[in-house]
N, C-alpha and C. Protein backbone atom coordinates (compact mmCIF):
# COMPACT_ATOMS: atom_id res chain seq x y z
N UNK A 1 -5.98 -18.87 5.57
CA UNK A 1 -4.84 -18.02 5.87
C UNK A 1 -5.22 -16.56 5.64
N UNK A 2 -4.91 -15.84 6.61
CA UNK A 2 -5.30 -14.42 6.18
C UNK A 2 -3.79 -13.33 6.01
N UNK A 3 -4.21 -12.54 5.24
CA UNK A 3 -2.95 -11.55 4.43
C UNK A 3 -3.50 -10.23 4.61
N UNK A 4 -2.89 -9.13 4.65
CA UNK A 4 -3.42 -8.02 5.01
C UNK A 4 -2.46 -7.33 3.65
N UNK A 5 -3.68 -6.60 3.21
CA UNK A 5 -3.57 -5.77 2.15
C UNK A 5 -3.27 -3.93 2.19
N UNK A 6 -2.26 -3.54 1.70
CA UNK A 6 -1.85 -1.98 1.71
C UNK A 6 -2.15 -1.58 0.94
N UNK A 7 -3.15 -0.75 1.27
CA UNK A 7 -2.81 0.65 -0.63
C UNK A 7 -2.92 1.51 0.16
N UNK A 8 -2.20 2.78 -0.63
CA UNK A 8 -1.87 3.38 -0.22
C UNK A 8 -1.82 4.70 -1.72
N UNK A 9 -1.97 5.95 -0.95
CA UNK A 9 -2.32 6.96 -2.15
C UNK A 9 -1.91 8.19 -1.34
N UNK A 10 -0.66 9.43 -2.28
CA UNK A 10 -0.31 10.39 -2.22
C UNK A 10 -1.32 11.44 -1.66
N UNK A 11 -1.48 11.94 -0.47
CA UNK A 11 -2.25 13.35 -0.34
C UNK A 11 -2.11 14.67 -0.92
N UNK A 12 -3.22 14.89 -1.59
CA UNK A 12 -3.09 16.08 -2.89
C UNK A 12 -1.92 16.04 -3.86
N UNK A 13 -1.89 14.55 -4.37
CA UNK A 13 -0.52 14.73 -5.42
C UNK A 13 -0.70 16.18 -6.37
N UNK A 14 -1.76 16.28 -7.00
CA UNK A 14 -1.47 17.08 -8.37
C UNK A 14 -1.61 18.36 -7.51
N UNK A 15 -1.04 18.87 -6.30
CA UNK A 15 -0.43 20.23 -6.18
C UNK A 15 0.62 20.30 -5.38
N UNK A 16 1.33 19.37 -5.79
CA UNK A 16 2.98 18.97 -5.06
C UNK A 16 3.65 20.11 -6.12
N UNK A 17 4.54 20.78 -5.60
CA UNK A 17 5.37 21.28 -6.14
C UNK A 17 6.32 20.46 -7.39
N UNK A 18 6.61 19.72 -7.01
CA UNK A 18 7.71 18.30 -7.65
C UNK A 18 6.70 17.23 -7.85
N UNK A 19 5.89 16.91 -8.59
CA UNK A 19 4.99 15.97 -8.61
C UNK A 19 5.94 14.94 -9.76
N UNK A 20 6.65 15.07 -10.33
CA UNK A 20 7.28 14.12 -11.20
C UNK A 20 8.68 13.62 -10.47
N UNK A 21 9.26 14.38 -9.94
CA UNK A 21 10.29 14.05 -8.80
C UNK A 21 9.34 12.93 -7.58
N UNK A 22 8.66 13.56 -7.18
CA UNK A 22 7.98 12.90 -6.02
C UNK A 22 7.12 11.31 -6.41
N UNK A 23 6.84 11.15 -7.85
CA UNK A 23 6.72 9.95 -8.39
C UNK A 23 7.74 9.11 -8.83
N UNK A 24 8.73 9.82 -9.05
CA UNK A 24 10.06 8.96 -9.51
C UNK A 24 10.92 8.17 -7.63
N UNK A 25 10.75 9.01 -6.67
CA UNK A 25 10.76 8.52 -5.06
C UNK A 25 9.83 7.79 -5.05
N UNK A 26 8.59 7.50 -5.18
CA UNK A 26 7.76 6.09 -4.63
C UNK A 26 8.12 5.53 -5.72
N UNK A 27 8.26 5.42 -7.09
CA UNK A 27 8.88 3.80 -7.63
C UNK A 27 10.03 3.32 -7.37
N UNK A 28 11.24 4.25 -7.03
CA UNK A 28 12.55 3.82 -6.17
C UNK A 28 11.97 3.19 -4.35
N UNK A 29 11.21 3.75 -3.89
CA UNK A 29 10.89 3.48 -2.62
C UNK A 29 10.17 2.19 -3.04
N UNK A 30 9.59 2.00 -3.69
CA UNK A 30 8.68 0.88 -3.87
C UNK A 30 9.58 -0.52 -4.10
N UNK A 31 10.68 -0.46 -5.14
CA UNK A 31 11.77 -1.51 -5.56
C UNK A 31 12.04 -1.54 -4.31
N UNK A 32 12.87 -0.82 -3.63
CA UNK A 32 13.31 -0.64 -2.61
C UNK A 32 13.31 -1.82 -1.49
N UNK A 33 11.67 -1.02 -1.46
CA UNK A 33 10.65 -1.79 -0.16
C UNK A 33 10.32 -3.39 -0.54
N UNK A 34 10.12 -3.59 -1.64
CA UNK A 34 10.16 -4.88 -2.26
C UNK A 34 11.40 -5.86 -1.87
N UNK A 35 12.49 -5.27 -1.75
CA UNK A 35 13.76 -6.24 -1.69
C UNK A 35 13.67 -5.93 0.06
N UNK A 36 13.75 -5.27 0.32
CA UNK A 36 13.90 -5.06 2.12
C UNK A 36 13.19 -5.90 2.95
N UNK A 37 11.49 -5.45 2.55
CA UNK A 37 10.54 -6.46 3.20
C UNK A 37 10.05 -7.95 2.23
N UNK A 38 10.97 -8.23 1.82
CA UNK A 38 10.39 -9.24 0.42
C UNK A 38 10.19 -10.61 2.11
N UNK A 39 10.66 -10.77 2.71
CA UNK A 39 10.23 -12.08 3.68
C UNK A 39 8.58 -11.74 4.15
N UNK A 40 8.05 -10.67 3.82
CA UNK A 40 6.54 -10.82 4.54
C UNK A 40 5.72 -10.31 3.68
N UNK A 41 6.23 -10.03 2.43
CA UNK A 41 5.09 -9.96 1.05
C UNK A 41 4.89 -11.16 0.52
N UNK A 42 3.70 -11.28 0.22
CA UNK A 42 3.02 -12.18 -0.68
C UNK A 42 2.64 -11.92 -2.03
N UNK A 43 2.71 -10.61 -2.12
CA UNK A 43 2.46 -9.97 -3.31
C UNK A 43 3.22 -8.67 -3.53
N UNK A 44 4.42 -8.34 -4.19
CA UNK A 44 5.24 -6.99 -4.08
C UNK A 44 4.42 -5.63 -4.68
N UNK A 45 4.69 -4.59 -4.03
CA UNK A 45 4.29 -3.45 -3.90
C UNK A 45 3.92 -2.86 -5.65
N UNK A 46 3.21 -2.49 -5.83
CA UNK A 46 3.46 -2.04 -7.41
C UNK A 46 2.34 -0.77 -7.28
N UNK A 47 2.58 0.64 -8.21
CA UNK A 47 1.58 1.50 -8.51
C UNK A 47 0.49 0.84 -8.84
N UNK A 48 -0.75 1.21 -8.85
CA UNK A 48 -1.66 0.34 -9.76
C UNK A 48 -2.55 1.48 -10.33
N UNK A 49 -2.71 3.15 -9.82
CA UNK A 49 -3.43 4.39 -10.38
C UNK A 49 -3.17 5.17 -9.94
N UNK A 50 -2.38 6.49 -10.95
CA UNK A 50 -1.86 7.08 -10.46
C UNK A 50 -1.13 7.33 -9.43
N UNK A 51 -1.37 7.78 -8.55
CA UNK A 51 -0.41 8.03 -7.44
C UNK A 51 -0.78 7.02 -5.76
N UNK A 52 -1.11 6.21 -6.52
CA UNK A 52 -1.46 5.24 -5.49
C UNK A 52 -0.91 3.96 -5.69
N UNK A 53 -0.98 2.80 -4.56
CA UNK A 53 0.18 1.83 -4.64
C UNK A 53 -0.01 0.58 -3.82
N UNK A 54 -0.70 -0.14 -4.15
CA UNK A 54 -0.72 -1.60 -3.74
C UNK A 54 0.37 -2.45 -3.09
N UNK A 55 0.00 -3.66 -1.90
CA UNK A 55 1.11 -4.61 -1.62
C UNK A 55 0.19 -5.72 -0.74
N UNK A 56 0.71 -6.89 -1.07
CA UNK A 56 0.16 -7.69 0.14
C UNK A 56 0.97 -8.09 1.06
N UNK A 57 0.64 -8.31 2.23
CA UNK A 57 1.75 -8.60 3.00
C UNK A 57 1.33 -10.12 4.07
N UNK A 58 1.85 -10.65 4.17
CA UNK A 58 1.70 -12.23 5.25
C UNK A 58 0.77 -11.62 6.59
N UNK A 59 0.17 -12.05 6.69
CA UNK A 59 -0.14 -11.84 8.42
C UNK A 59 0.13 -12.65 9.41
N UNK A 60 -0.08 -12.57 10.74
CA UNK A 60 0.26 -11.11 11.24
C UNK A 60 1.78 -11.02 11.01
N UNK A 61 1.82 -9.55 10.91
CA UNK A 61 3.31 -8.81 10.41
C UNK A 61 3.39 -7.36 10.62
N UNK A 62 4.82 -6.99 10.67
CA UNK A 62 5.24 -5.61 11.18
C UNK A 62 4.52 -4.52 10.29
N UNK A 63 3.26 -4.32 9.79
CA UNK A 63 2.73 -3.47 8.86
C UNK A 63 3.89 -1.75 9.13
N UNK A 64 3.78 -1.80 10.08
CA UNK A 64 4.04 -0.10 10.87
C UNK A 64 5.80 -0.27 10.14
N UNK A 65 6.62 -0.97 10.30
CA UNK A 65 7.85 -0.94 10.16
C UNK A 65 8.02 -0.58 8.39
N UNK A 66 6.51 -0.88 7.32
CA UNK A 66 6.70 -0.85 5.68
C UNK A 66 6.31 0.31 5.79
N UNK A 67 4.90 1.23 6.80
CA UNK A 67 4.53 2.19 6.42
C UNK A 67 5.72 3.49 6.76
N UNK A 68 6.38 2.96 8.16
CA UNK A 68 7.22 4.00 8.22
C UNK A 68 8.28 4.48 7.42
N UNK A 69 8.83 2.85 6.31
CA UNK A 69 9.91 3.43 5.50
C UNK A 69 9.43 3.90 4.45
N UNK A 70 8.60 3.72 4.03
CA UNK A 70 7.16 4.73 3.15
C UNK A 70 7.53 6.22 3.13
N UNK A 71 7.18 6.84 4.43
CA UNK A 71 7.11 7.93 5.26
C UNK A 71 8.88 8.36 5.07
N UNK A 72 9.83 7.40 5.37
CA UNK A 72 11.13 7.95 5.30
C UNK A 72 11.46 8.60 4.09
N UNK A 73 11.38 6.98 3.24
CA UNK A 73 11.69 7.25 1.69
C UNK A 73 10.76 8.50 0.75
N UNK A 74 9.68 8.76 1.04
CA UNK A 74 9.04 9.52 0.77
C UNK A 74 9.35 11.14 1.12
N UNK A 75 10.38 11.38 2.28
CA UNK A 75 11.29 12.79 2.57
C UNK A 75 9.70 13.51 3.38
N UNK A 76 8.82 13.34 3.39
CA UNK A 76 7.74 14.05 4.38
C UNK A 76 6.80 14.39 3.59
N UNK A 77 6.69 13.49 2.24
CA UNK A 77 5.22 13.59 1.27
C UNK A 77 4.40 12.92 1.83
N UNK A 78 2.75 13.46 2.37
CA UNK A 78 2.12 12.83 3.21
C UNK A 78 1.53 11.84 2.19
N UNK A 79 0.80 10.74 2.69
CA UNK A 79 -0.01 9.98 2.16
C UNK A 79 -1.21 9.45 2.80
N UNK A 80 -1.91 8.87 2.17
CA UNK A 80 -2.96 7.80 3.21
C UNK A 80 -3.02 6.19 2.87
N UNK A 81 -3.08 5.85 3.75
CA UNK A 81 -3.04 4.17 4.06
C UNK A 81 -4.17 3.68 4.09
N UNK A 82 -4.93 2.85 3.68
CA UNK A 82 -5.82 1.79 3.96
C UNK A 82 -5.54 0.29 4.20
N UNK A 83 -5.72 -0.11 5.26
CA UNK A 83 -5.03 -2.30 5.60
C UNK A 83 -6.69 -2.65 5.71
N UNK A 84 -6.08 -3.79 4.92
CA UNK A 84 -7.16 -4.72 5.23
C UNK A 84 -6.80 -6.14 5.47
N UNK A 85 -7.64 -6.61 6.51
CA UNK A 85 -7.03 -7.84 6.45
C UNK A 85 -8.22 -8.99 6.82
N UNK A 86 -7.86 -9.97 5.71
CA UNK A 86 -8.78 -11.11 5.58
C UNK A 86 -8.01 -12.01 4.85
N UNK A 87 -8.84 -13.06 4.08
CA UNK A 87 -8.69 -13.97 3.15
C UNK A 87 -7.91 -13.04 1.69
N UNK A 88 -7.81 -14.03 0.85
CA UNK A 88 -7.69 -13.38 -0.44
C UNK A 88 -8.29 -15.19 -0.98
N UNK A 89 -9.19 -14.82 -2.72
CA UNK A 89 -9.74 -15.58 -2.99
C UNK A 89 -9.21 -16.35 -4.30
N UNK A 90 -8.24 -15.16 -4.83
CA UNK A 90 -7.34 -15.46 -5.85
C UNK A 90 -5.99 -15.97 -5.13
N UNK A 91 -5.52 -17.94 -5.11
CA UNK A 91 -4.47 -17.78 -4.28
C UNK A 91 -3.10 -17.84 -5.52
N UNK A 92 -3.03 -17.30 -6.57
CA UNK A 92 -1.90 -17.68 -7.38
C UNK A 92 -1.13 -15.96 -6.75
N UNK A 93 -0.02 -16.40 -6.28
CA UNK A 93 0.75 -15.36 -5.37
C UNK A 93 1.58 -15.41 -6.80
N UNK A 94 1.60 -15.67 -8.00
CA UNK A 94 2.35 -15.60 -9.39
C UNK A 94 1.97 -14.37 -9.70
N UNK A 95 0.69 -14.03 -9.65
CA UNK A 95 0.37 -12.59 -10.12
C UNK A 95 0.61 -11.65 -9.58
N UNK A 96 0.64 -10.28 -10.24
CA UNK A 96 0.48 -8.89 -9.36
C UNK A 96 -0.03 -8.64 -8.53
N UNK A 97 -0.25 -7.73 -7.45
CA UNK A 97 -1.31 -7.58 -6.54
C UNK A 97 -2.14 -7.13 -6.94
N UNK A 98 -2.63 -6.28 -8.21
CA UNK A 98 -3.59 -5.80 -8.77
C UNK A 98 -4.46 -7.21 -9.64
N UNK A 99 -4.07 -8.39 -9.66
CA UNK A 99 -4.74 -9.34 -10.08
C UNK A 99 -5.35 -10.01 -8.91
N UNK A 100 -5.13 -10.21 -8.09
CA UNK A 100 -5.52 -10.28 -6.86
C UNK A 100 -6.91 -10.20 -6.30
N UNK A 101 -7.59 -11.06 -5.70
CA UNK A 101 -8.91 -10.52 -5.21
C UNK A 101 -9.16 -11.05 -3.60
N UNK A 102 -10.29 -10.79 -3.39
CA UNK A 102 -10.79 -11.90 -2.05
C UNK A 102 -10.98 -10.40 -0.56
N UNK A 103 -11.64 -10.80 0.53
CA UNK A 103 -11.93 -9.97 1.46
C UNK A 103 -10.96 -8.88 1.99
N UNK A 104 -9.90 -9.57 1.73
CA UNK A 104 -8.46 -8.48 2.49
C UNK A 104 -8.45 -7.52 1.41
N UNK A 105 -8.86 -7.48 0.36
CA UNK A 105 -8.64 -6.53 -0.90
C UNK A 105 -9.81 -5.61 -0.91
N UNK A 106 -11.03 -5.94 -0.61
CA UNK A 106 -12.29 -5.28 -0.23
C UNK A 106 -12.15 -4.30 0.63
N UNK A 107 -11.48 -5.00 2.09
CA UNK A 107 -11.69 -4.31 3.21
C UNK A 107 -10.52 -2.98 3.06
N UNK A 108 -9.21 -3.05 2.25
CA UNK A 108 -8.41 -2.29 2.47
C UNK A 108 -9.13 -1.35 1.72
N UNK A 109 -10.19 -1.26 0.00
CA UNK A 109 -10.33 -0.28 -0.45
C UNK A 109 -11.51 0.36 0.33
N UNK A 110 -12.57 -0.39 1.33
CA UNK A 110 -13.54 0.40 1.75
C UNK A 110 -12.29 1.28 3.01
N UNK A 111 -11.07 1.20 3.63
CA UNK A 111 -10.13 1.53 4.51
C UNK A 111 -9.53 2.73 3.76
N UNK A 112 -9.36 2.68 2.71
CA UNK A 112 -8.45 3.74 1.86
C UNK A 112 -9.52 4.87 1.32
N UNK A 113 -10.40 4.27 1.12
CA UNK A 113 -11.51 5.21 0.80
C UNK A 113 -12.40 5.88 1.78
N UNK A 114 -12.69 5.56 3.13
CA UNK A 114 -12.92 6.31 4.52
C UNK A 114 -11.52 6.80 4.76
N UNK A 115 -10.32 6.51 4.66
CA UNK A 115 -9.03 7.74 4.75
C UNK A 115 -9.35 8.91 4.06
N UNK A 116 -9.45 8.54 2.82
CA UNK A 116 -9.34 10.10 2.27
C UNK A 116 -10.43 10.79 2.51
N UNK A 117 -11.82 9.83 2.68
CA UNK A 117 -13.08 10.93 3.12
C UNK A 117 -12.86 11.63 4.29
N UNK A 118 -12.44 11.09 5.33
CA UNK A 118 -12.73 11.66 6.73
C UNK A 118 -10.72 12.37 6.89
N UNK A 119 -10.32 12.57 6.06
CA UNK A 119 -8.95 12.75 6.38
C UNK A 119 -8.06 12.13 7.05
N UNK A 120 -8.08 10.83 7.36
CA UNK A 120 -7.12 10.11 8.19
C UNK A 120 -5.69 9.59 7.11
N UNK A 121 -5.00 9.61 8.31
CA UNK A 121 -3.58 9.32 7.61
C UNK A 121 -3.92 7.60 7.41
N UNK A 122 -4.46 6.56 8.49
CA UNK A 122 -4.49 5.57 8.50
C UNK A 122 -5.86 4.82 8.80
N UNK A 123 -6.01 3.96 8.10
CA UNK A 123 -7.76 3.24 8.05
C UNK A 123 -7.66 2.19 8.51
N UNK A 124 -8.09 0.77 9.78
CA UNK A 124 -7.06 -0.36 9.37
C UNK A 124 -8.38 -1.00 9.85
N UNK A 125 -9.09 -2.01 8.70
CA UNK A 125 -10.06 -3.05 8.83
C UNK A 125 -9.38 -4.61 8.77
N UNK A 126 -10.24 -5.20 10.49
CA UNK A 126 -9.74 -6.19 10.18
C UNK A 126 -10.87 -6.71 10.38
């Protein structure tokens, strides 16, 4: 079964004007997004460093419809996205997504990590 993995991380958090406001909006956006899209997570959304933010989601699935309420709830704080999508090797869906392992988790951080190098809003390895 393959699951496609989100993280996702604030662009230039520490020179946001409101950087403690603008973190207190992605953990409301995050609960949020958790109860809204809870039919196509496998794993709910949670911070996992600093200003960045994990989720797994079922595949295939409306990825674009979580990133856009992201983008809403967020009021026009940019971010970057990395998806990955494969296997996962850890299947206890009991844990966090940060307990989590397997190819879809690989591919999203080598995805999130060519975002922020090359500046892209969106990375998507499948």
């Amino acid at each position: 079964m393959e699951y496609m993995t989100v993280i996702c991380d604030l662009k230039d958090s520490k020179h946001l004007p409101d950087r403690d406001g603008v973190q207190h909006k992605l953990i409301a956006a995050l609960k949020e997004t958790n109860g809204r899209f809870a039919p196509i997570l496998a794993a709910p959304f949670l911070v996992t460093i600093g200003d960045e933010w994990q989720g797994l989601l079922s595949y295939p699935c409306n990825y674009q419809a979580v990133l856009d309420f992201f983008r809403a709830k967020l009021g026009g704080v940019d971010f970057y996205a990395g998806l990955g999508v494969g296997e996962i090797t850890v299947h206890d869906l009991e844990l966090t997504v940060n307990q989590l392992d397997g190819p879809s988790f690989h591919k999203a951080r080598i995805a999130i990590n060519l975002a922020k190098n090359k500046n892209f809003s969106l990375v998507y390895i499948h």
